[in-house]
Protein backbone atom coordinates (compact mmCIF):
# COMPACT_ATOMS: atom_id res chain seq x y z
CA UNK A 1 0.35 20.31 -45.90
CA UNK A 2 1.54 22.57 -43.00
CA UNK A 3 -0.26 23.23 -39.95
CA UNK A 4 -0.84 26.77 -40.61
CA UNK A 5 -2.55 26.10 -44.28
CA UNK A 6 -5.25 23.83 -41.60
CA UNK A 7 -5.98 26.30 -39.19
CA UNK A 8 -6.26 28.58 -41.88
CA UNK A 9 -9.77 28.70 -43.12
CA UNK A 10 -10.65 28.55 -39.43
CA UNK A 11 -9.05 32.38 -38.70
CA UNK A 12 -10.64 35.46 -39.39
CA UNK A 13 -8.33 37.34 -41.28
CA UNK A 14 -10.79 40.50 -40.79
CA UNK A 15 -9.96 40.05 -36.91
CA UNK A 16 -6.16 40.47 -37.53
CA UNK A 17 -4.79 44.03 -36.79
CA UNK A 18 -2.57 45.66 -39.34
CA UNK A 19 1.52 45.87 -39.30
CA UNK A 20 2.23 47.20 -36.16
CA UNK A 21 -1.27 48.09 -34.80
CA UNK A 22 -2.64 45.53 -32.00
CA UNK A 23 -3.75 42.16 -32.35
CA UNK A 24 -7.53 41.47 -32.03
CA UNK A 25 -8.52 38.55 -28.89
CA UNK A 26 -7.50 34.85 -30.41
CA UNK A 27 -11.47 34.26 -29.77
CA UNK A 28 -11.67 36.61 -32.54
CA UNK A 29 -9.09 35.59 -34.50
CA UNK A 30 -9.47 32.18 -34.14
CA UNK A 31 -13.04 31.29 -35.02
CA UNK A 32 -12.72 27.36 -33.99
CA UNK A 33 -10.92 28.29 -31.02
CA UNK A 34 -13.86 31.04 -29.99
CA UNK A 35 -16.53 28.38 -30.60
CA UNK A 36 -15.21 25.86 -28.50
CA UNK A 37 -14.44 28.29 -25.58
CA UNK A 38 -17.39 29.59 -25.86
CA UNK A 39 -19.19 25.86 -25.17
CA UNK A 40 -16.87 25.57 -22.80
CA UNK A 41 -18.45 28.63 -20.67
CA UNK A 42 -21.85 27.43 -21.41
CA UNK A 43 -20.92 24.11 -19.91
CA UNK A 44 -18.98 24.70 -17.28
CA UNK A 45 -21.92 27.62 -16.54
CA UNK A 46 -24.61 25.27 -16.68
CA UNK A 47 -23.19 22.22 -14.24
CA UNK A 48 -22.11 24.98 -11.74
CA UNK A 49 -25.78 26.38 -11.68
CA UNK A 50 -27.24 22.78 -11.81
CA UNK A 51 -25.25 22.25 -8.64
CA UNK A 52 -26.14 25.25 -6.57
CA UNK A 53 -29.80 25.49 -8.06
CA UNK A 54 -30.36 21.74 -6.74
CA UNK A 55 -28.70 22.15 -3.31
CA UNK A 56 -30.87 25.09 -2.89
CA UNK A 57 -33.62 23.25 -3.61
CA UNK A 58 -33.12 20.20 -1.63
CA UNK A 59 -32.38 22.45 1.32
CA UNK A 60 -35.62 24.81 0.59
CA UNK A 61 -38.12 23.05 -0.97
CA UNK A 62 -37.32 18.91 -1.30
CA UNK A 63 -36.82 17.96 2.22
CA UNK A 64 -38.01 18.91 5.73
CA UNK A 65 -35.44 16.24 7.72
CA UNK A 66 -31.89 15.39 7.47
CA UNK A 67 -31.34 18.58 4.89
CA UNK A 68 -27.72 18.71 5.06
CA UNK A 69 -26.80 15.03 4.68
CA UNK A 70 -29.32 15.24 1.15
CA UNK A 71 -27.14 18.39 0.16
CA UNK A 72 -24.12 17.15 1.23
CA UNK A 73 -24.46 13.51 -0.60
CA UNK A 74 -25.96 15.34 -3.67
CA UNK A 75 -22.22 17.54 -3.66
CA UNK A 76 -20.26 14.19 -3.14
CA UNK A 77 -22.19 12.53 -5.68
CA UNK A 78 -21.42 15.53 -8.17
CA UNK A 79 -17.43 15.89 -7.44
CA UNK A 80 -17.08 12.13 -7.22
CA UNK A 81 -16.81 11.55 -11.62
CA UNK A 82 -13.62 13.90 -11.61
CA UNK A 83 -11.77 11.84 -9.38
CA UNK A 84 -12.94 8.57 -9.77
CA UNK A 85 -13.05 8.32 -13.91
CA UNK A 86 -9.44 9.68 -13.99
CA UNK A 87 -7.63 7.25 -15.39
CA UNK A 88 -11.04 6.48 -18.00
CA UNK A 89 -11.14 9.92 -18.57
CA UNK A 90 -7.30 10.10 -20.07
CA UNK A 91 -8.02 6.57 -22.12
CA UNK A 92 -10.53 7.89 -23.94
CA UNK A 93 -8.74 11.61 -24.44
CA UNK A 94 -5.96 9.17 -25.82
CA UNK A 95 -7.74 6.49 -27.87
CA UNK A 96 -10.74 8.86 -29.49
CA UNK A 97 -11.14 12.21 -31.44
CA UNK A 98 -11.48 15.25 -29.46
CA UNK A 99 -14.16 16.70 -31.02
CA UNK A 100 -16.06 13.78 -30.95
CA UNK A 101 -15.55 13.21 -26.93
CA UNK A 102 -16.29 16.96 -26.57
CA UNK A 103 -19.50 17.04 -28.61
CA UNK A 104 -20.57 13.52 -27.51
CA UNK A 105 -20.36 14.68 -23.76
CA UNK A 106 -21.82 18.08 -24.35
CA UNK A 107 -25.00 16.24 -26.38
CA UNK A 108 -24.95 13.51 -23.73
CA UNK A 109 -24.89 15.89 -20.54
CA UNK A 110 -27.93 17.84 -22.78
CA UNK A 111 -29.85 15.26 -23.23
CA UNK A 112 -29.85 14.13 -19.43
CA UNK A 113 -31.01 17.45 -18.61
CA UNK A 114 -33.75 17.49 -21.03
CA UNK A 115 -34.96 14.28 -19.81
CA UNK A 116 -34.66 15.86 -16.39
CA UNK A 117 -36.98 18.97 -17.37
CA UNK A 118 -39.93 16.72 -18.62
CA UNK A 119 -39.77 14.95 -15.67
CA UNK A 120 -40.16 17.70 -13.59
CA UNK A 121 -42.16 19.67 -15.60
CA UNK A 122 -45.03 16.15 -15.06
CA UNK A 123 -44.67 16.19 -12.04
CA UNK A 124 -44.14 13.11 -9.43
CA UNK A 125 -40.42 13.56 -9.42
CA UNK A 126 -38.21 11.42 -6.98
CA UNK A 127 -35.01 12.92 -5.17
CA UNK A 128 -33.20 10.70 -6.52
CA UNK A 129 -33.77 11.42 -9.89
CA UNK A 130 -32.26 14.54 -9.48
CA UNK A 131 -28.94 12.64 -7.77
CA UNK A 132 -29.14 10.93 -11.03
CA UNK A 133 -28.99 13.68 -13.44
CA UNK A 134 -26.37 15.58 -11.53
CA UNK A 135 -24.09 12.47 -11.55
CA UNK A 136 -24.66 12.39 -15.51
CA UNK A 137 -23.87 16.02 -15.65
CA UNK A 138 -20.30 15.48 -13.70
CA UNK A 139 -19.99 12.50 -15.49
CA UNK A 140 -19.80 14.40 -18.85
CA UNK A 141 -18.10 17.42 -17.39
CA UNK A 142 -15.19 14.72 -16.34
CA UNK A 143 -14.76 14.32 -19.95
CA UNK A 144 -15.06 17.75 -21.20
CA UNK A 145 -12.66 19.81 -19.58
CA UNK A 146 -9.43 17.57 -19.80
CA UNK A 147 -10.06 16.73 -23.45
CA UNK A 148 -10.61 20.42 -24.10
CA UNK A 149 -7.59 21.27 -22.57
CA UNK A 150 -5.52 18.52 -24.44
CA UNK A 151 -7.11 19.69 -27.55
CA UNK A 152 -5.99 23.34 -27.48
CA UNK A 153 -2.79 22.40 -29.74
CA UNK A 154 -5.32 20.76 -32.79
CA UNK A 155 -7.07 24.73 -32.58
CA UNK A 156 -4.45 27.00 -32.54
CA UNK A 157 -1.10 27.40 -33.91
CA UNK A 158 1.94 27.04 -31.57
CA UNK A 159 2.36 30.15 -31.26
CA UNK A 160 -0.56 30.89 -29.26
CA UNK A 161 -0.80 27.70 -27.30
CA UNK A 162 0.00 29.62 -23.82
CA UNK A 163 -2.15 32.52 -24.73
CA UNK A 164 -4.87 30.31 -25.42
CA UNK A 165 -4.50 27.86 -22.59
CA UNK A 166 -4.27 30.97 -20.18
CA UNK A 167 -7.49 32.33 -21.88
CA UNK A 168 -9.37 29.09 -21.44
CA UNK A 169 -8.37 28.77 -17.89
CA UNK A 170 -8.74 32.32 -16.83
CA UNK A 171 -12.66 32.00 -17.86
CA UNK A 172 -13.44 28.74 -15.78
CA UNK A 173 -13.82 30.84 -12.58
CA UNK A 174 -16.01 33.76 -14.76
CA UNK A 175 -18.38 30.65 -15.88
CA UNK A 176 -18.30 29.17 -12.54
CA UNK A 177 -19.67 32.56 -10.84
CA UNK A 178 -22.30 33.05 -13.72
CA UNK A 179 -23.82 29.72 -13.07
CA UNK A 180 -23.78 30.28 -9.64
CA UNK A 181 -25.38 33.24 -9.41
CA UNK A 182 -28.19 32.05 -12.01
CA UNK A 183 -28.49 28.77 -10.05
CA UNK A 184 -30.67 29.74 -6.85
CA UNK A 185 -32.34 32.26 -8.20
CA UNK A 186 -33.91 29.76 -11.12
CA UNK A 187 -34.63 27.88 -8.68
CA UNK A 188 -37.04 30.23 -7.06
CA UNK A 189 -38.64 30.77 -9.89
CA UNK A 190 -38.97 28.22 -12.69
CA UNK A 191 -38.58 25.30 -9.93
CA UNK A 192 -35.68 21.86 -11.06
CA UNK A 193 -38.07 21.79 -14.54
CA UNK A 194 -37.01 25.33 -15.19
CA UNK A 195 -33.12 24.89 -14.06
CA UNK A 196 -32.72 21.36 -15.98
CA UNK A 197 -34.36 23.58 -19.33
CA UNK A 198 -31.86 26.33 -19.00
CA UNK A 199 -28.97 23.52 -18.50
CA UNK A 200 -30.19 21.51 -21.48
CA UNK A 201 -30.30 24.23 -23.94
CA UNK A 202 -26.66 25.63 -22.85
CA UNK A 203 -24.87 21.95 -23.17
CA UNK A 204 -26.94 21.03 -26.46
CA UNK A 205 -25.71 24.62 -27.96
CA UNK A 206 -22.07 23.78 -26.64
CA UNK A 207 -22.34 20.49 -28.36
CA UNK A 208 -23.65 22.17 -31.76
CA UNK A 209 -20.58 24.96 -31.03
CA UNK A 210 -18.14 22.17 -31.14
CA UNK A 211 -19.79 19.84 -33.78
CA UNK A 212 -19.54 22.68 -36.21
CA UNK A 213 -15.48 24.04 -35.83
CA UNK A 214 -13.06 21.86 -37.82
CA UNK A 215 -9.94 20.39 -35.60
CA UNK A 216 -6.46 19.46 -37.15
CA UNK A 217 -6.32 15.96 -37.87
CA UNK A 218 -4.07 13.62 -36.16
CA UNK A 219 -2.10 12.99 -39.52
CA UNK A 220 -1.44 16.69 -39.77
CA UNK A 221 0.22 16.74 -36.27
CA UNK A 222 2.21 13.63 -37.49
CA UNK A 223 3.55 15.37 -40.62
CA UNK A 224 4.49 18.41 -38.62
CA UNK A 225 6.07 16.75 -36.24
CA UNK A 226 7.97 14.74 -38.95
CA UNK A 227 9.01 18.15 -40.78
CA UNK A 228 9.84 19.51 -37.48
CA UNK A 229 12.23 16.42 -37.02
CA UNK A 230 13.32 16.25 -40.77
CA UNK A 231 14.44 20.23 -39.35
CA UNK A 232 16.25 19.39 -36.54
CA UNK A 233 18.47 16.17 -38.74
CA UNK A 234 19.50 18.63 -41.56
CA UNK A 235 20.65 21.49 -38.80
CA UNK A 236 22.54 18.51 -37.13
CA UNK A 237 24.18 17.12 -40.21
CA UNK A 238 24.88 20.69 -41.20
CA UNK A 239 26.73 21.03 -38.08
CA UNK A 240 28.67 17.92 -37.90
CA UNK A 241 30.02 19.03 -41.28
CA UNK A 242 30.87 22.64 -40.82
CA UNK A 243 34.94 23.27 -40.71
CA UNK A 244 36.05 22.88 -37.12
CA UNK A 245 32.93 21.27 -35.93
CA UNK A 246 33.74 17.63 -34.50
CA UNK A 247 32.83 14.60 -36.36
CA UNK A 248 29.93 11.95 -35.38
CA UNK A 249 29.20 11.22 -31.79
CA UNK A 250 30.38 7.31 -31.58
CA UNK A 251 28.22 4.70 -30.44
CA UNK A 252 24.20 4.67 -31.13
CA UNK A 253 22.21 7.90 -30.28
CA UNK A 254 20.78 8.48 -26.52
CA UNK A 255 17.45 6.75 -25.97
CA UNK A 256 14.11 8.78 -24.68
CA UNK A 257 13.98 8.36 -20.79
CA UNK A 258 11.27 5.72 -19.87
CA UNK A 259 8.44 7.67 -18.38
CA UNK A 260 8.46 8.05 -14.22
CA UNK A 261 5.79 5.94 -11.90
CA UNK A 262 3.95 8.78 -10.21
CA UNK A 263 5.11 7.42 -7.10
CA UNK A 264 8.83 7.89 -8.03
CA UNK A 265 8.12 11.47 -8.99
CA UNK A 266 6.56 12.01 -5.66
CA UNK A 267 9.39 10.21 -3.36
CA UNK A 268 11.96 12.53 -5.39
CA UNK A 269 9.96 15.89 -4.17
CA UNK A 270 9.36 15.74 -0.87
CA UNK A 271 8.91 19.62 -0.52
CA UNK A 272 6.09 19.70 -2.99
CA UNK A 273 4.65 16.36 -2.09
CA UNK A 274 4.49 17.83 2.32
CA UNK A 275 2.92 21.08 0.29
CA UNK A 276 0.10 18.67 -1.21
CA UNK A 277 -0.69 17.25 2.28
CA UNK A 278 -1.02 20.39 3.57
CA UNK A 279 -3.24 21.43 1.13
CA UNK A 280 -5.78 18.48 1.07
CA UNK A 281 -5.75 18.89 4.69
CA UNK A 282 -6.90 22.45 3.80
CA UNK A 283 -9.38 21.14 1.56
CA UNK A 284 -11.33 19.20 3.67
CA UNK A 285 -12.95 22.30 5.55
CA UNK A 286 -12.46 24.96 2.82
CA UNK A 287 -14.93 22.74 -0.19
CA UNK A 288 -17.49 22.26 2.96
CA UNK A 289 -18.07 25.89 2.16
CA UNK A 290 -20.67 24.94 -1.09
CA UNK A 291 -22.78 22.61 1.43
CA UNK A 292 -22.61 25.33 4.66
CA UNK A 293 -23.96 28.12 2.24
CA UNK A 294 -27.33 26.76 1.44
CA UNK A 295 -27.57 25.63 5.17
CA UNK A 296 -26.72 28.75 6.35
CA UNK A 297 -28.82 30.96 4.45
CA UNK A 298 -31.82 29.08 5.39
CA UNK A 299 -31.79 28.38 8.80
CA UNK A 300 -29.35 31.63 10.07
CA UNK A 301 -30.26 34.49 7.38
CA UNK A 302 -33.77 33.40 7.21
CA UNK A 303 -33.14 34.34 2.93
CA UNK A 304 -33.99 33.00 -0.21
CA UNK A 305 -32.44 32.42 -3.67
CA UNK A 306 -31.33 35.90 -3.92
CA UNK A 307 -29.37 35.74 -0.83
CA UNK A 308 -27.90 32.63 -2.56
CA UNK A 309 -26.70 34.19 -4.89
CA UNK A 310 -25.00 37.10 -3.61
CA UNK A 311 -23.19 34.69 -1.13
CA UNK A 312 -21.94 32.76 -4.33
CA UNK A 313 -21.12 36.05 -6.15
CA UNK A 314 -19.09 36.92 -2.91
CA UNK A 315 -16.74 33.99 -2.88
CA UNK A 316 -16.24 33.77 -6.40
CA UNK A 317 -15.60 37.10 -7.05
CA UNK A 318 -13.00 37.29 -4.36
CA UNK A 319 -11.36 33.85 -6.20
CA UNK A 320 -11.33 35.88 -9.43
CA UNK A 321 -9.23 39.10 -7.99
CA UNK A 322 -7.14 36.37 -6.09
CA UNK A 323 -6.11 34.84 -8.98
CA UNK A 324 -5.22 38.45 -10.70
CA UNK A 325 -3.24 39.75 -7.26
CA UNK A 326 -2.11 36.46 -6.39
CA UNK A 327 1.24 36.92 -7.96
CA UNK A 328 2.09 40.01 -5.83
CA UNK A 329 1.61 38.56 -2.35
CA UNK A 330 5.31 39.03 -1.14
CA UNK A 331 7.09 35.86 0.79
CA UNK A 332 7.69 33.10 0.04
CA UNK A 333 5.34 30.54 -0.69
CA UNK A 334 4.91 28.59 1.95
CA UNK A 335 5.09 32.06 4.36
CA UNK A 336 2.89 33.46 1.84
CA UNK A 337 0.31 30.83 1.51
CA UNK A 338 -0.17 30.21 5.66
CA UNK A 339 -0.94 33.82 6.16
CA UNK A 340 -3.64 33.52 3.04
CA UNK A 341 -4.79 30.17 5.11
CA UNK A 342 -4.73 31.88 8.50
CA UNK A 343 -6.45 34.78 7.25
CA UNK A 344 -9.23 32.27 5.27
CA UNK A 345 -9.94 30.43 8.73
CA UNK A 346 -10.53 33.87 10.69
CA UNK A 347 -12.67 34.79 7.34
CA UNK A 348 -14.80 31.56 7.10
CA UNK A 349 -14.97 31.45 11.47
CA UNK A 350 -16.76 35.12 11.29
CA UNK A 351 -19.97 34.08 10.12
CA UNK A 352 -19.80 31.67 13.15
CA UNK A 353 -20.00 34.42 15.47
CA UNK A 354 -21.18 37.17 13.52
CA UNK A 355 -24.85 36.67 11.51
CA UNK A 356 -25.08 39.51 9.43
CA UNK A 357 -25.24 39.44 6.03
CA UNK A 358 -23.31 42.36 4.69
CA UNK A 359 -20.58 40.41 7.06
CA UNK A 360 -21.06 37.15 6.04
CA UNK A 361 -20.81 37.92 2.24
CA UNK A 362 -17.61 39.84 3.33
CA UNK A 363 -15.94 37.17 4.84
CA UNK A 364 -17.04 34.85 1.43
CA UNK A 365 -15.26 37.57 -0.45
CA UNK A 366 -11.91 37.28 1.24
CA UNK A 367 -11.71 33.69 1.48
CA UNK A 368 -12.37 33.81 -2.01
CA UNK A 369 -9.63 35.89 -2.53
CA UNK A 370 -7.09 33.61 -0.44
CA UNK A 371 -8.75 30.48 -2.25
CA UNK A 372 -7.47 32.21 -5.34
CA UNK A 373 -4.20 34.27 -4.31
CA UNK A 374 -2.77 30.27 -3.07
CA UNK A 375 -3.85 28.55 -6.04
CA UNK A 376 -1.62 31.26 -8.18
CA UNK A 377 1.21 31.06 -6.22
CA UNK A 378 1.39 27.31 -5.32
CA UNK A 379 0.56 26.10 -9.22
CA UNK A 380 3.72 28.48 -10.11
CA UNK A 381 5.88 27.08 -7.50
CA UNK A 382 5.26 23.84 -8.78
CA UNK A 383 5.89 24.48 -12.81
CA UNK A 384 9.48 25.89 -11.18
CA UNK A 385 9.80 22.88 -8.86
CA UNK A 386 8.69 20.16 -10.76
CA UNK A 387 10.94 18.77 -13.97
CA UNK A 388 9.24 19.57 -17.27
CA UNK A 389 9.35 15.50 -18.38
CA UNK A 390 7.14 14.60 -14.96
CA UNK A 391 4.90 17.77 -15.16
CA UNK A 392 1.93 15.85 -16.87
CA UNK A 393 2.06 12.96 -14.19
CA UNK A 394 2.51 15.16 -11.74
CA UNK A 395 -0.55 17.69 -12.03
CA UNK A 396 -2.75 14.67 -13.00
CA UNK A 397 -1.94 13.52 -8.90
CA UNK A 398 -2.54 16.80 -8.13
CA UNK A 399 -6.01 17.29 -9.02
CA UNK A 400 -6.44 13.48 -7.89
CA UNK A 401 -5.28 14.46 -4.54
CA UNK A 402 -7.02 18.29 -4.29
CA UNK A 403 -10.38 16.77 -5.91
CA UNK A 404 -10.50 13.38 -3.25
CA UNK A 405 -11.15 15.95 -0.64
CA UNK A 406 -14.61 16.86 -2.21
CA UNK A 407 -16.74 14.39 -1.47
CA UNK A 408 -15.29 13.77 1.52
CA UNK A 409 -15.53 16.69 2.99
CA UNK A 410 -19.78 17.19 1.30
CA UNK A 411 -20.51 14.28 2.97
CA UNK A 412 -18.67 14.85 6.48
CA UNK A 413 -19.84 18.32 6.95
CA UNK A 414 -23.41 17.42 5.18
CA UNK A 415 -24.35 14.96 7.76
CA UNK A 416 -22.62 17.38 10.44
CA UNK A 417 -25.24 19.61 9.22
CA UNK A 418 -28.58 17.85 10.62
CA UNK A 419 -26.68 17.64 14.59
CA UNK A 420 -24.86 20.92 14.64
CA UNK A 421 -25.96 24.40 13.43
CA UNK A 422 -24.55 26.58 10.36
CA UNK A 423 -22.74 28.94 12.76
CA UNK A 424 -20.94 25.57 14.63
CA UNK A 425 -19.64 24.48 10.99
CA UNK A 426 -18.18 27.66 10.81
CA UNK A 427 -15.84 27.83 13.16
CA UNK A 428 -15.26 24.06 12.99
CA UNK A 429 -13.99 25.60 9.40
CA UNK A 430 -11.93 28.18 10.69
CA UNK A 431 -10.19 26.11 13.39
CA UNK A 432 -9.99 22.98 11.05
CA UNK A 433 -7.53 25.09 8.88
CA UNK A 434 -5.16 26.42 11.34
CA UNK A 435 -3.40 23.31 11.48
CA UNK A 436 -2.92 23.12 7.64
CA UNK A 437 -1.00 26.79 7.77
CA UNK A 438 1.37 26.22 10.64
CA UNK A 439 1.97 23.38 8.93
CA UNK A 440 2.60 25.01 5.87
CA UNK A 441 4.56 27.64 7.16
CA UNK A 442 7.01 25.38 9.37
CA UNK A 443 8.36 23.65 5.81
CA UNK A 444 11.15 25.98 5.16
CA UNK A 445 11.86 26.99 1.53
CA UNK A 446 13.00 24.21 -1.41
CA UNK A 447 16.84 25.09 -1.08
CA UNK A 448 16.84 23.99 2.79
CA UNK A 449 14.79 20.89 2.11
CA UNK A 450 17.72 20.22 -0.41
CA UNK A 451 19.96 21.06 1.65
CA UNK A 452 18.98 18.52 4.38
CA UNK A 453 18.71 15.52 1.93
CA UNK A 454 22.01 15.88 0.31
CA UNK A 455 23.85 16.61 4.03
CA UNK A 456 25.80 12.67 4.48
CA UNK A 457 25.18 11.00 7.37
CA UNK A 458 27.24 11.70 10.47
CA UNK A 459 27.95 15.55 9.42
CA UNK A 460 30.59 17.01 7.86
CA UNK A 461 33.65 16.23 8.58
């Protein structure tokens, strides 16, 4: 049994355009894909609105004293799962069934937030609580996104792997600005009970989304891989046969490369490995913006959930178009990507000096935009730079090293929060990153980096 023959009952053959007329979305096409992308927007929607709904709330209605080290610890304690449970994370990926992990962390992450709604909804709720919950939520949000994105291959047909792992990834930021948006302003008006209802109804209908899509089994990858193989012996006996071809290779065939320590694949790219410095440098005052926002908003704009919300919409629509332009900033990179820093610190310093709210959500917009405009650029670099054997190591560190800064920096800039005033984090933000770009744009370009480590010792001669 092929692969195609599996995926087959799972396609809409109604969605499929006609010889030489224009093929419909793969959601469309691709029923079991569609259903687990769209769980995948309703979860990643509801733990982004669980997160800004609850900051709001600690910094509104929950507590009087020490607001921003309760918002900021609540942030760490949400971004800590991703980095912490890596390496448990890709065990389980490896060892268990995708769709089970999926619809067992979707069901799990539901029921937390169900529990969390009754709770509230009686009344007599503690604070922490709620710090539980949200560490369940990341917890099972650790689990879903990797595994869905490993699972991609066991949905569609190879064919449309990139156009489906592009789709899936493209829509993160779109679900990340919907729950945002919805997050404050629930808050305001349905309360936690309210916000931990509207989460537990979009992670238990992810979890049925999932539960009911069929994915290839692992015995029908085997076999394909096996024909694929049996493919690629026949062409090469073929070959070895053909008149003037030469005979047999002596000596036993070349063995598969052992895989690379991560640290080995770091020590052999120093370029990229300066570049990740830089960036979680960057990191540490650009995340700070999710725990300045509520802060801000309540004690310089004097505004509410709506306010919020637009500030949210601000910066993540400005990520969204950054991620669309990104690819047509001109530079280099690294030239590239310290103007985009430069220009984030003089937009995230602004609100510093400037209280105005048409302003402030201004400034969100273009850091947003830089935020998103790097990321394209940088992650490209890197799939150029890096060797395609050490790829998977390599953008596991990554996200290791990006996501450490998270907590760090909601706890740092949370407690910072109850001594020094919104507009003082500000430009602490702003002047934090200038070092990161001049750092950035001192490291050259990868063929002079090169260049220097192969020059001998001593000079030519």
């Amino acid at each position: 049994m092929t692969a195609s023959s599996v995926a087959a009952p799972e396609t809409d053959a109604g969605a499929e355009a006609g010889a030489g007329g224009r093929r419909a979305p793969l959601v469309l096409r691709n029923r079991a894909f569609g259903a687990v992308w769209l769980g995948q927007v309703l979860t990643q929607a509801a733990v982004r609105m669980f997160q800004v709904g609850v900051s709001w709330w600690i910094v509104a209605y929950a507590v009087h004293d020490a607001r921003g080290l309760a918002s900021g610890l609540f942030m760490a304690v949400c971004t800590l799962p991703a980095v912490a449970l890596a390496p448990v994370v890709a065990g389980a990926v490896a060892r268990f069934a995708h769709r089970s992990v999926l619809w067992t962390a979707a069901a799990l992450a539901g029921s937390a937030a169900a529990a969390l709604a009754l709770w509230a909804y009686g009344g007599g709720m503690p604070l922490a609580t709620v710090y539980a919950a949200g560490l369940a939520l990341a917890t099972c949000q650790a689990f879903f996104d990797p595994c869905l994105t490993t699972s991609v291959p066991e949905l569609v047909d190879d064919a449309d792997i990139e156009t489906a792992t592009g789709f899936e990834l493209s829509t993160q930021s779109l679900a990340g600005l919907g729950g945002a948006l919805l997050g404050a302003l629930t808050v305001d008006r349905a309360g936690v009970a309210g916000l931990a209802a509207g989460c537990a109804a979009a992670y238990l209908a992810a979890a049925l989304l999932v539960a009911s899509v069929r994915f290839r089994t692992v015995a029908t990858a085997a076999a394909a891989a096996s024909a694929t193989a049996a493919k690629v012996a026949t062409a090469a006996a073929t070959a070895s046969t053909a008149p003037g071809a030469p005979g047999a290779p002596e000596g036993p065939p070349a063995a598969v490369p052992p895989r690379r320590t991560l640290r080995r694949i770091l020590g052999e790219l120093p370029y990229v490995r300066r570049i990740l410095v830089c960036f979680a440098a960057a990191n540490l005052f650009t995340t700070a913006v999710f725990v300045v926002i509520p802060l801000y908003t309540r004690s310089v704009l004097q505004g509410g959930g709506g306010t919020v919300a637009l500030l949210e919409a601000a910066l993540g629509t400005g990520a969204l178009v950054g991620a669309f332009t990104g690819a047509r900033v001109p530079g280099r990179p690294t030239v590239a990507g310290a103007y985009c820093l430069g220009l984030m610190a003089l937009a995230l310093a602004l609100p510093g000096l400037i209280a105005q709210r048409p302003v402030v959500a201004g400034c969100l917009a273009v850091a947003g935009w830089c935020a998103g405009a790097v990321s394209v650029r940088f992650v490209a670099l890197f799939q150029r730079l890096v060797p395609t054997a050490d790829k998977p190591g390599f953008f596991a560190v990554m996200q290791a090293v990006l996501g450490a800064s998270l907590p760090v920096a909601s706890l740092v800039f949370g407690t910072a929060g109850d001594v020094l005033s919104p507009q003082t984090l500000c430009l602490v933000q702003g002047i934090g990153l200038l070092p990161a770009a001049c750092a950035l744009a001192l490291l050259g370009s990868p063929a002079a980096d090169a260049g220097r480590r192969e020059q001998p010792l001593g000079g030519t001669r």
